[in-house]
N, C-alpha and C. Protein backbone atom coordinates (compact mmCIF):
# COMPACT_ATOMS: atom_id res chain seq x y z
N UNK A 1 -45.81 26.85 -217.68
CA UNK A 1 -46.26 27.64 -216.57
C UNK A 1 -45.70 29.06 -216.71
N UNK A 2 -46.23 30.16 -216.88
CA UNK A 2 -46.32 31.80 -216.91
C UNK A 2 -46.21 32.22 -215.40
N UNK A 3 -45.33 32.32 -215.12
CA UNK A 3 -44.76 33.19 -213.31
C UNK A 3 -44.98 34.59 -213.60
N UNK A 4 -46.21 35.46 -212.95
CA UNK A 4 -46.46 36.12 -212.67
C UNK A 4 -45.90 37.18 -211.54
N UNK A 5 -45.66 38.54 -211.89
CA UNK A 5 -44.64 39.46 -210.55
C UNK A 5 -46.27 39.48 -209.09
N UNK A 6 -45.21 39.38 -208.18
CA UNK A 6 -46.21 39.31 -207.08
C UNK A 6 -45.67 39.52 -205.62
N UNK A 7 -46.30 39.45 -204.80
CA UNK A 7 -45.79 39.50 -203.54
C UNK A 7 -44.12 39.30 -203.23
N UNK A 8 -44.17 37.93 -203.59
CA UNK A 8 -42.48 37.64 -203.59
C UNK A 8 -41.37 38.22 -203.85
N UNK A 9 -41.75 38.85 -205.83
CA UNK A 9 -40.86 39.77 -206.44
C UNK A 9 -40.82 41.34 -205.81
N UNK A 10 -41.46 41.52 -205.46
CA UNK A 10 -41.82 42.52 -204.87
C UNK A 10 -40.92 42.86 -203.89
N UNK A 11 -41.31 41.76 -202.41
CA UNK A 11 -40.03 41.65 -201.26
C UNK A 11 -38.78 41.65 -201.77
N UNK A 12 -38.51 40.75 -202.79
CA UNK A 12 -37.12 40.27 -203.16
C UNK A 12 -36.48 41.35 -203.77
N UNK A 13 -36.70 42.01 -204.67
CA UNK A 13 -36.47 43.21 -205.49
C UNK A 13 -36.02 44.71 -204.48
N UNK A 14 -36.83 44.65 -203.32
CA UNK A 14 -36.76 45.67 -202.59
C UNK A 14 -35.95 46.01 -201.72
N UNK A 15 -35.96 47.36 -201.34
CA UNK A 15 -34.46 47.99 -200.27
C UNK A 15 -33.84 47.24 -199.30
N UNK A 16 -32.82 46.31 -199.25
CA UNK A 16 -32.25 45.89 -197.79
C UNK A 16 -32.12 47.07 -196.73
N UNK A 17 -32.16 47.98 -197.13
CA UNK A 17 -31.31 48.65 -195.81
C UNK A 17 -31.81 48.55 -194.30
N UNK A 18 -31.00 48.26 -193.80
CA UNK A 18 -31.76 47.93 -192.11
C UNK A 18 -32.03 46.75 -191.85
N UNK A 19 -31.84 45.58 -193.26
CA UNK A 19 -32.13 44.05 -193.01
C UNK A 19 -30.95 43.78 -192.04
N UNK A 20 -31.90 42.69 -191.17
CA UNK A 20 -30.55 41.85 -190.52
C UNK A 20 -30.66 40.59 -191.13
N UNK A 21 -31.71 39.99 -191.74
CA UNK A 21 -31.65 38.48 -192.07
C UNK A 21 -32.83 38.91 -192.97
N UNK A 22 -32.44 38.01 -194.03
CA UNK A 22 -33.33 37.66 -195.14
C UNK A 22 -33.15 36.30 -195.22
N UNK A 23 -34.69 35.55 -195.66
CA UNK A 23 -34.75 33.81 -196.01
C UNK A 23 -35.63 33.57 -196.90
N UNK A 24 -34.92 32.60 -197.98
CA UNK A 24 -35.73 32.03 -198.81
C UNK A 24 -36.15 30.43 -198.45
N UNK A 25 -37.02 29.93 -198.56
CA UNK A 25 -37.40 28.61 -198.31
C UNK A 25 -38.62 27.95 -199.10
N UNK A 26 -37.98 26.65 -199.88
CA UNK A 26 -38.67 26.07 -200.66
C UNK A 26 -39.13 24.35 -200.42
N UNK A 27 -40.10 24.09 -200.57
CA UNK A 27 -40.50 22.82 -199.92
C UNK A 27 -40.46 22.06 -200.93
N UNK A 28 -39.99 20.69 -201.61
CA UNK A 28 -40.19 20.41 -202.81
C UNK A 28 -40.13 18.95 -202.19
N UNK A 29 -40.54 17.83 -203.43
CA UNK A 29 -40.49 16.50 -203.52
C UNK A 29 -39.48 16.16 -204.07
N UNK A 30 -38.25 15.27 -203.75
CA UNK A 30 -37.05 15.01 -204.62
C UNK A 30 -36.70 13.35 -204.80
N UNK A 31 -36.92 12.62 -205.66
CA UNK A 31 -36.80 11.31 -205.27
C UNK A 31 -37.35 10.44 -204.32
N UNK A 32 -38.72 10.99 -204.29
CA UNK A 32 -39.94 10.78 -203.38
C UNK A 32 -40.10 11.19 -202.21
N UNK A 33 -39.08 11.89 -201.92
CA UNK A 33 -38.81 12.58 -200.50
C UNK A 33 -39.12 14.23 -200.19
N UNK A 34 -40.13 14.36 -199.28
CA UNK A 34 -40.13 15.84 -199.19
C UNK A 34 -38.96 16.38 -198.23
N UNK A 35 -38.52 17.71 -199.22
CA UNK A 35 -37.26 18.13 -198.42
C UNK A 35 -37.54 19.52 -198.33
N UNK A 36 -37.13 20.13 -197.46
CA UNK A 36 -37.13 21.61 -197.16
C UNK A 36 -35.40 21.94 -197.44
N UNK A 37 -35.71 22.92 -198.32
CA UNK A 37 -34.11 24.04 -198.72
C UNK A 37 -34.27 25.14 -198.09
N UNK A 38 -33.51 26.01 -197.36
CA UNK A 38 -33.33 26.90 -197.25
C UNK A 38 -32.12 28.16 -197.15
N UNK A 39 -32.00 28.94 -198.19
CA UNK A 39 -31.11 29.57 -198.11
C UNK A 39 -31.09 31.07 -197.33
N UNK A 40 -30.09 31.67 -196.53
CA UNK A 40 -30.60 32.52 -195.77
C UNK A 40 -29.58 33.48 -195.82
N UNK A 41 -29.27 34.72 -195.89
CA UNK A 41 -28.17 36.02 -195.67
C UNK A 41 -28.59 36.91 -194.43
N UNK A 42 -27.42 36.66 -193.61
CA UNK A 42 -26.97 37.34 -192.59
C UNK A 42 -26.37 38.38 -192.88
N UNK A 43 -27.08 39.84 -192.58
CA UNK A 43 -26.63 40.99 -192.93
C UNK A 43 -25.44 41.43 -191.66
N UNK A 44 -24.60 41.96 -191.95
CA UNK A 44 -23.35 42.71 -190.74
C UNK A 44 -23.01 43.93 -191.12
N UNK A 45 -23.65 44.78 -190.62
CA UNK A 45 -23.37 46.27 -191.13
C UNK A 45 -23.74 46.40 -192.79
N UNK A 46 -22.66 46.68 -193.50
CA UNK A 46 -22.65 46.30 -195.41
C UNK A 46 -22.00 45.62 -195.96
N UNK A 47 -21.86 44.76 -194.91
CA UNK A 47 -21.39 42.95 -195.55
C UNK A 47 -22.58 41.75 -195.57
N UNK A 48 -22.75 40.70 -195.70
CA UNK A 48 -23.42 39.91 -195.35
C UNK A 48 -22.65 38.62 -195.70
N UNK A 49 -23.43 36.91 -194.75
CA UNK A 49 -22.74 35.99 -195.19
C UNK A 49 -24.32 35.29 -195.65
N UNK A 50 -23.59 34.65 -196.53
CA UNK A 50 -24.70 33.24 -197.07
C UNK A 50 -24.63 32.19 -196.84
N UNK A 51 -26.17 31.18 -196.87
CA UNK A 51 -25.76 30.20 -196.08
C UNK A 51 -26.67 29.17 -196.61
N UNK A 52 -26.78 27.80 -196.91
CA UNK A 52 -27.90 27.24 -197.59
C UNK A 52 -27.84 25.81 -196.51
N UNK A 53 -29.59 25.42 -196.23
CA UNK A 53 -29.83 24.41 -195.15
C UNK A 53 -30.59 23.30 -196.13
N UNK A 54 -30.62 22.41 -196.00
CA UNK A 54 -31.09 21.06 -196.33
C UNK A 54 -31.50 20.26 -194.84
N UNK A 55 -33.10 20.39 -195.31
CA UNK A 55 -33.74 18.63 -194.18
C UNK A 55 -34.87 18.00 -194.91
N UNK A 56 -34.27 17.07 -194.93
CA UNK A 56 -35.02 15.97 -194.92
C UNK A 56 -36.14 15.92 -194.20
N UNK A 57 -37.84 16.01 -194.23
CA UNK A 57 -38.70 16.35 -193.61
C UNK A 57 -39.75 14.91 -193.74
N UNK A 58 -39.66 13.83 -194.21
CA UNK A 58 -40.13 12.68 -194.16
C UNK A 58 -39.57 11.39 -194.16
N UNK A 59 -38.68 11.21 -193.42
CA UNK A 59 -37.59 10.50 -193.31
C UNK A 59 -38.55 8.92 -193.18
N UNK A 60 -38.56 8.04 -194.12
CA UNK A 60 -38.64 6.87 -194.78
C UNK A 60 -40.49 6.95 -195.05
N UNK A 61 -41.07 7.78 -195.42
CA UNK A 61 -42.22 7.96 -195.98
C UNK A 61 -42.19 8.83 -197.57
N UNK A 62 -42.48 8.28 -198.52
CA UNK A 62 -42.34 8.27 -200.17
C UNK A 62 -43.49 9.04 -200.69
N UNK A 63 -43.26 10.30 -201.65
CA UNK A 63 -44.35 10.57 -202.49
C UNK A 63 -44.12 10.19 -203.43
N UNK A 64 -45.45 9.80 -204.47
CA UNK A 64 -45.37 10.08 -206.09
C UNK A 64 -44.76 11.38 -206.56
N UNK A 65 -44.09 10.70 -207.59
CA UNK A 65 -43.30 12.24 -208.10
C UNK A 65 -44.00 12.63 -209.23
């Protein structure tokens, strides 16, 4: 698979200044389970903290992997 620059790289690559929150979030299948990740930075002036979320989004329903 060839990943192409696009929308995404674009946002991601570009100026924080003035961000208060930036989020990434990825939906994937893991051991037949769809799970949502999300990692997120809380901007504070010119610090920020990081932070990464895990759920479980089909709790006892199975995909093919």
């Amino acid at each position: 698979m060839t990943i192409l620059p696009g929308p995404l790289d674009t946002l991601y690559n570009s100026s924080k200044k003035g961000a208060l929150l930036e989020e990434y979030t990825i939906y994937r299948i893991e051991n037949g389970h769809m799970i949502k990740r999300t990692a997120t930075r809380n901007y504070i002036g010119t610090d920020y903290i990081d932070s990464t979320h895990t759920v479980p989004l089909d709790i006892g329903k199975a995909y093919d992997s």
